[in-house]
Protein backbone atom coordinates (compact mmCIF):
# COMPACT_ATOMS: atom_id res chain seq x y z
CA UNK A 1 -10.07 12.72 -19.93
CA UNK A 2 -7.54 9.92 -20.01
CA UNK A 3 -7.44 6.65 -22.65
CA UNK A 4 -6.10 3.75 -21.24
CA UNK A 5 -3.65 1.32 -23.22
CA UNK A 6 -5.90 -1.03 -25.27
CA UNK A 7 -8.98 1.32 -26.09
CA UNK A 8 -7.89 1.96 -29.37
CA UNK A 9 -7.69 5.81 -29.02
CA UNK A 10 -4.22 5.40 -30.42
CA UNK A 11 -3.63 5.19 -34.01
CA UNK A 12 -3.00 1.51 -34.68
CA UNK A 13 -3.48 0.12 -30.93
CA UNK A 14 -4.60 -3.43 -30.65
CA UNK A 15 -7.87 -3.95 -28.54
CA UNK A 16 -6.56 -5.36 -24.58
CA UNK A 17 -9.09 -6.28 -21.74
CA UNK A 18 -9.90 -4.44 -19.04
CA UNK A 19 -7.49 -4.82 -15.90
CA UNK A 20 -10.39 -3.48 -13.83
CA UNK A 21 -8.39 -0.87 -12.80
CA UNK A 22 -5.31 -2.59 -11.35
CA UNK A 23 -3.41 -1.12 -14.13
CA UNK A 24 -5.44 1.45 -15.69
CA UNK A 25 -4.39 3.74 -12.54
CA UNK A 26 -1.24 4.34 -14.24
CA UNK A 27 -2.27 5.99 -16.69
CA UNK A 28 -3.98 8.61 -14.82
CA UNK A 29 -0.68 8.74 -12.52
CA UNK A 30 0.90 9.71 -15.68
CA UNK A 31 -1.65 12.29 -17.26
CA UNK A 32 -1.26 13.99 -13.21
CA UNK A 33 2.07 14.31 -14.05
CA UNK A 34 1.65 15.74 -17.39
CA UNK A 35 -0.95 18.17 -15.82
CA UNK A 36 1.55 19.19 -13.18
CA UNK A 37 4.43 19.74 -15.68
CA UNK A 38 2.08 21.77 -17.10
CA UNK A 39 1.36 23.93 -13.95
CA UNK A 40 -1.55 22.27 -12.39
CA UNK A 41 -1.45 22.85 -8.16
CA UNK A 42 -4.67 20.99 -7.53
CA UNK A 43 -6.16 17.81 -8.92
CA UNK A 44 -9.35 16.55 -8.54
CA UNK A 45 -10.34 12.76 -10.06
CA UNK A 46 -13.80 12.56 -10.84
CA UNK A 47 -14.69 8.76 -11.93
CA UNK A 48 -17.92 6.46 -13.13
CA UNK A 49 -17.82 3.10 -12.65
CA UNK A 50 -14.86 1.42 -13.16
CA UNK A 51 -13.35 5.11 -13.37
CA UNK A 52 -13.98 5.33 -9.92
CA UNK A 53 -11.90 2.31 -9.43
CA UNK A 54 -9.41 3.51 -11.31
CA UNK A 55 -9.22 6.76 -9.47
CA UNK A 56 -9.11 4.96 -5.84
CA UNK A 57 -6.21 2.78 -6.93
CA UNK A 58 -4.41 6.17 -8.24
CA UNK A 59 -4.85 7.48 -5.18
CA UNK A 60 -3.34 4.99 -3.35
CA UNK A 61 -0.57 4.16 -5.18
CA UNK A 62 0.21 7.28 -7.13
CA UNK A 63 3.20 9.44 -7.11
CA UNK A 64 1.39 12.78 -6.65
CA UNK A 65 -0.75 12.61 -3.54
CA UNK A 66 0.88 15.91 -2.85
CA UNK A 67 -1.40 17.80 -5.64
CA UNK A 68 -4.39 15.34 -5.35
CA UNK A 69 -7.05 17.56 -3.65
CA UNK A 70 -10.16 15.49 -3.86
CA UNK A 71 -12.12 12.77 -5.82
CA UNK A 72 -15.72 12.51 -6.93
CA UNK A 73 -17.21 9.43 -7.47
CA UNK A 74 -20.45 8.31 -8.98
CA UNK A 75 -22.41 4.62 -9.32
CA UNK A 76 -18.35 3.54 -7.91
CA UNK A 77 -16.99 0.36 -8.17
CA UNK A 78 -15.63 0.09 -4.85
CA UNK A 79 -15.06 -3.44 -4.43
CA UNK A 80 -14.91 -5.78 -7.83
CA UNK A 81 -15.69 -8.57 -5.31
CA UNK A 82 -18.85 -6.92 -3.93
CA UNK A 83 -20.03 -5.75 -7.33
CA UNK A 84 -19.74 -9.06 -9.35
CA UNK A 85 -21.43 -10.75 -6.39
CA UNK A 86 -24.41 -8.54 -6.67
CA UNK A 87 -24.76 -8.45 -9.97
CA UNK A 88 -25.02 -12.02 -10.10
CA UNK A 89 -27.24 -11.95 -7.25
CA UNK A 90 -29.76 -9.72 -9.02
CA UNK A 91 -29.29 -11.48 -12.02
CA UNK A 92 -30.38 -14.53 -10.60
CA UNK A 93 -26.63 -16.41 -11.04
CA UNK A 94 -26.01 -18.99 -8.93
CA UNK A 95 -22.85 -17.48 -6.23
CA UNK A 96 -20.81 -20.57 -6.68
CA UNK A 97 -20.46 -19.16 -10.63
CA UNK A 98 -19.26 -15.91 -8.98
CA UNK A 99 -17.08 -17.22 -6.79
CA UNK A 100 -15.83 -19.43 -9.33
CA UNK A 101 -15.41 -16.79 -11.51
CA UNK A 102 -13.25 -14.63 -9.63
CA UNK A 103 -11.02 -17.31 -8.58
CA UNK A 104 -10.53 -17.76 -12.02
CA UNK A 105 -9.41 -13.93 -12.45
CA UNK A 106 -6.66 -14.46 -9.95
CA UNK A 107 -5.06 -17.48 -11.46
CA UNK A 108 -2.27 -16.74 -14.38
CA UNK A 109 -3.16 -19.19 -16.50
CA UNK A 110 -6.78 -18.00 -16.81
CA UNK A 111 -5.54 -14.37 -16.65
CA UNK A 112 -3.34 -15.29 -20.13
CA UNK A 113 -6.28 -17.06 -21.88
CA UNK A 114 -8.23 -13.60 -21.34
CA UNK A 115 -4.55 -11.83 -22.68
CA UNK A 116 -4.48 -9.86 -19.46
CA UNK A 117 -0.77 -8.84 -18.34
CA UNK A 118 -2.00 -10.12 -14.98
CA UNK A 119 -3.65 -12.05 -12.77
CA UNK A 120 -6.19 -10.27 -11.02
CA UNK A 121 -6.59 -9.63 -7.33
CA UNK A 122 -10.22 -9.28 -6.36
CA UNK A 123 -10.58 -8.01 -2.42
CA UNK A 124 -13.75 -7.79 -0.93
CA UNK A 125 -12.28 -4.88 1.71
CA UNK A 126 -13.04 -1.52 0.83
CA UNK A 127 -10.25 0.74 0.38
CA UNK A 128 -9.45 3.85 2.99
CA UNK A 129 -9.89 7.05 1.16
CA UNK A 130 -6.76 9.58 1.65
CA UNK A 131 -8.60 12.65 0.46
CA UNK A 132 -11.86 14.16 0.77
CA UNK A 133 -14.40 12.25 -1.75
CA UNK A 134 -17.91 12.89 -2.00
CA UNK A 135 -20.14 9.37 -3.58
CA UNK A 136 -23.20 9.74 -5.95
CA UNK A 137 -25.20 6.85 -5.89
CA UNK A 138 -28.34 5.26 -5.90
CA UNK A 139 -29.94 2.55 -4.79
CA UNK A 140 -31.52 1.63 -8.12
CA UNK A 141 -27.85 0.57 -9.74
CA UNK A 142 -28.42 -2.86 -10.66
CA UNK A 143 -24.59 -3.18 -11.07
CA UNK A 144 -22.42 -1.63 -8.12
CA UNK A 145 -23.97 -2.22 -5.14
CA UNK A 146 -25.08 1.16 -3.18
CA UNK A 147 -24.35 -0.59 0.31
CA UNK A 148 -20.92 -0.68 -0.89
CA UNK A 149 -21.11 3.04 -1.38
CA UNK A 150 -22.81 3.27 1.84
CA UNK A 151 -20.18 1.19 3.91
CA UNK A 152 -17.23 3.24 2.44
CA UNK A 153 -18.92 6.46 3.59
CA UNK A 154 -19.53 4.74 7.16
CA UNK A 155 -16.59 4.07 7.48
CA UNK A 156 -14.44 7.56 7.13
CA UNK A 157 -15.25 11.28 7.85
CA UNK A 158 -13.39 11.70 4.72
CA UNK A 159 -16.25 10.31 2.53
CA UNK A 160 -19.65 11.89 2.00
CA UNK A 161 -22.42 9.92 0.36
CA UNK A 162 -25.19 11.95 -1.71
CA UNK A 163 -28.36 9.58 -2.21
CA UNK A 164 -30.08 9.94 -5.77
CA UNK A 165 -33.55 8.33 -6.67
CA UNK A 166 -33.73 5.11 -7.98
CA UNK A 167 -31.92 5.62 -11.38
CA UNK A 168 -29.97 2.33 -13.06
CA UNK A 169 -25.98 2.26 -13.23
CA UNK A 170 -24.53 5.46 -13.72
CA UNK A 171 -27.65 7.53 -14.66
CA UNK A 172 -27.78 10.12 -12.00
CA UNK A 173 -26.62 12.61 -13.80
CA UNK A 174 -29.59 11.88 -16.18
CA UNK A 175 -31.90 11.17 -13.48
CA UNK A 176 -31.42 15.38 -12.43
CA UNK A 177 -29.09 17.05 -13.96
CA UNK A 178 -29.68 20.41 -11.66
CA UNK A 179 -29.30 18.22 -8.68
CA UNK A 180 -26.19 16.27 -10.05
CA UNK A 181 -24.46 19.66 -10.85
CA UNK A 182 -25.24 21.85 -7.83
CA UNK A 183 -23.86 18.74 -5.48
CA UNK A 184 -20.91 17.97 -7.40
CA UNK A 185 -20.49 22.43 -7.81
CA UNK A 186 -20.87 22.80 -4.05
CA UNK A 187 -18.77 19.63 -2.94
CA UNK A 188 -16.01 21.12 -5.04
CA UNK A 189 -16.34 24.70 -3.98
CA UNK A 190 -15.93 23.64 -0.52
CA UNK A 191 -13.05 21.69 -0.85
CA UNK A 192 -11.09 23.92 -2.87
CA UNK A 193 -8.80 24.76 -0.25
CA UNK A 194 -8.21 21.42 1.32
CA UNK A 195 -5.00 20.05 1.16
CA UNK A 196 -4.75 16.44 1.21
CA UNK A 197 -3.27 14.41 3.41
């Protein structure tokens, strides 16, 4: 489990906004490396949500792709773009306040009024995975949308995509526990011995 700088699981840390993962990866880059001066061979990220973002952008830009045998994913945040789009959508926000909004994200004077250490870049591409990953999602998430999930797994024999029943954001776990465990069990069982690329 990682903290992040600004969520106050350090004595005395002052409260920061989320980066959406454009910074947060670093941290997990850093507890790898702890993990491997430790004697860890094999890493595997496992993320929810914005932890899946988090883990895709350590993956990318990481310094230990070498030891980084696979990620798990569930109700991902593939694309901040996509997501705050749809969530508008369902929410019945006009898309000009979306697209508004993430414009706003990207400039740095609206990035210092929100005290972020940067100006956000929001693509609407979906990254290329560079390890095996297996996605649990369903189509009930009301937040990420699943035909993100859906297009990432499309889009590279790398990916596979495990459907759950309608559950909302980040519930499939609780939606079947057995199910969510013998996947996840069996997805990382069989990848044990792949080395990544």
């Amino acid at each position: 489990m990682v903290s992040y700088p600004g969520d106050r699981e350090a004595p005395g840390e002052a409260p920061r906004p989320s980066a959406l993962g454009q910074t947060e990866w670093q941290a997990v880059d850093d507890a790898v490396g702890l993990a491997r001066s430790r004697g860890a061979t094999k890493i595997f990220f496992i993320g929810w949500s914005l932890g899946a973002t988090i883990a895709l952008y350590a993956a990318e830009n990481g310094s230990h792709r070498d030891v980084l045998a696979g990620m798990l994913l569930i109700s991902p945040v593939i694309s901040w773009a996509r997501s705050i789009r749809y969530a508008m959508a369902q929410n019945r926000v006009p898309s000009v306040l979306a697209i508004s909004a993430m414009a706003a994200l990207s400039l740095p004077l609206s990035s210092r009024l929100l005290r972020l250490d940067r100006s956000l870049s929001l693509p609407d591409q979906l990254p290329a995975p560079i390890v095996p990953t297996l996605v649990i999602h369903s189509k009930g998430d009301r937040t990420a949308p699943f035909a993100s999930s859906s297009a990432f797994a499309t889009a590279s024999d790398l990916v596979e995509l495990v459907e759950f029943p309608p559950c909302p954001h980040a519930m499939e776990w609780n939606e079947d526990p057995q199910r969510f465990s013998e996947v996840a069990r069996r997805w990382i069982e069989g990848n044990h011995a792949v080395k990544p690329r």
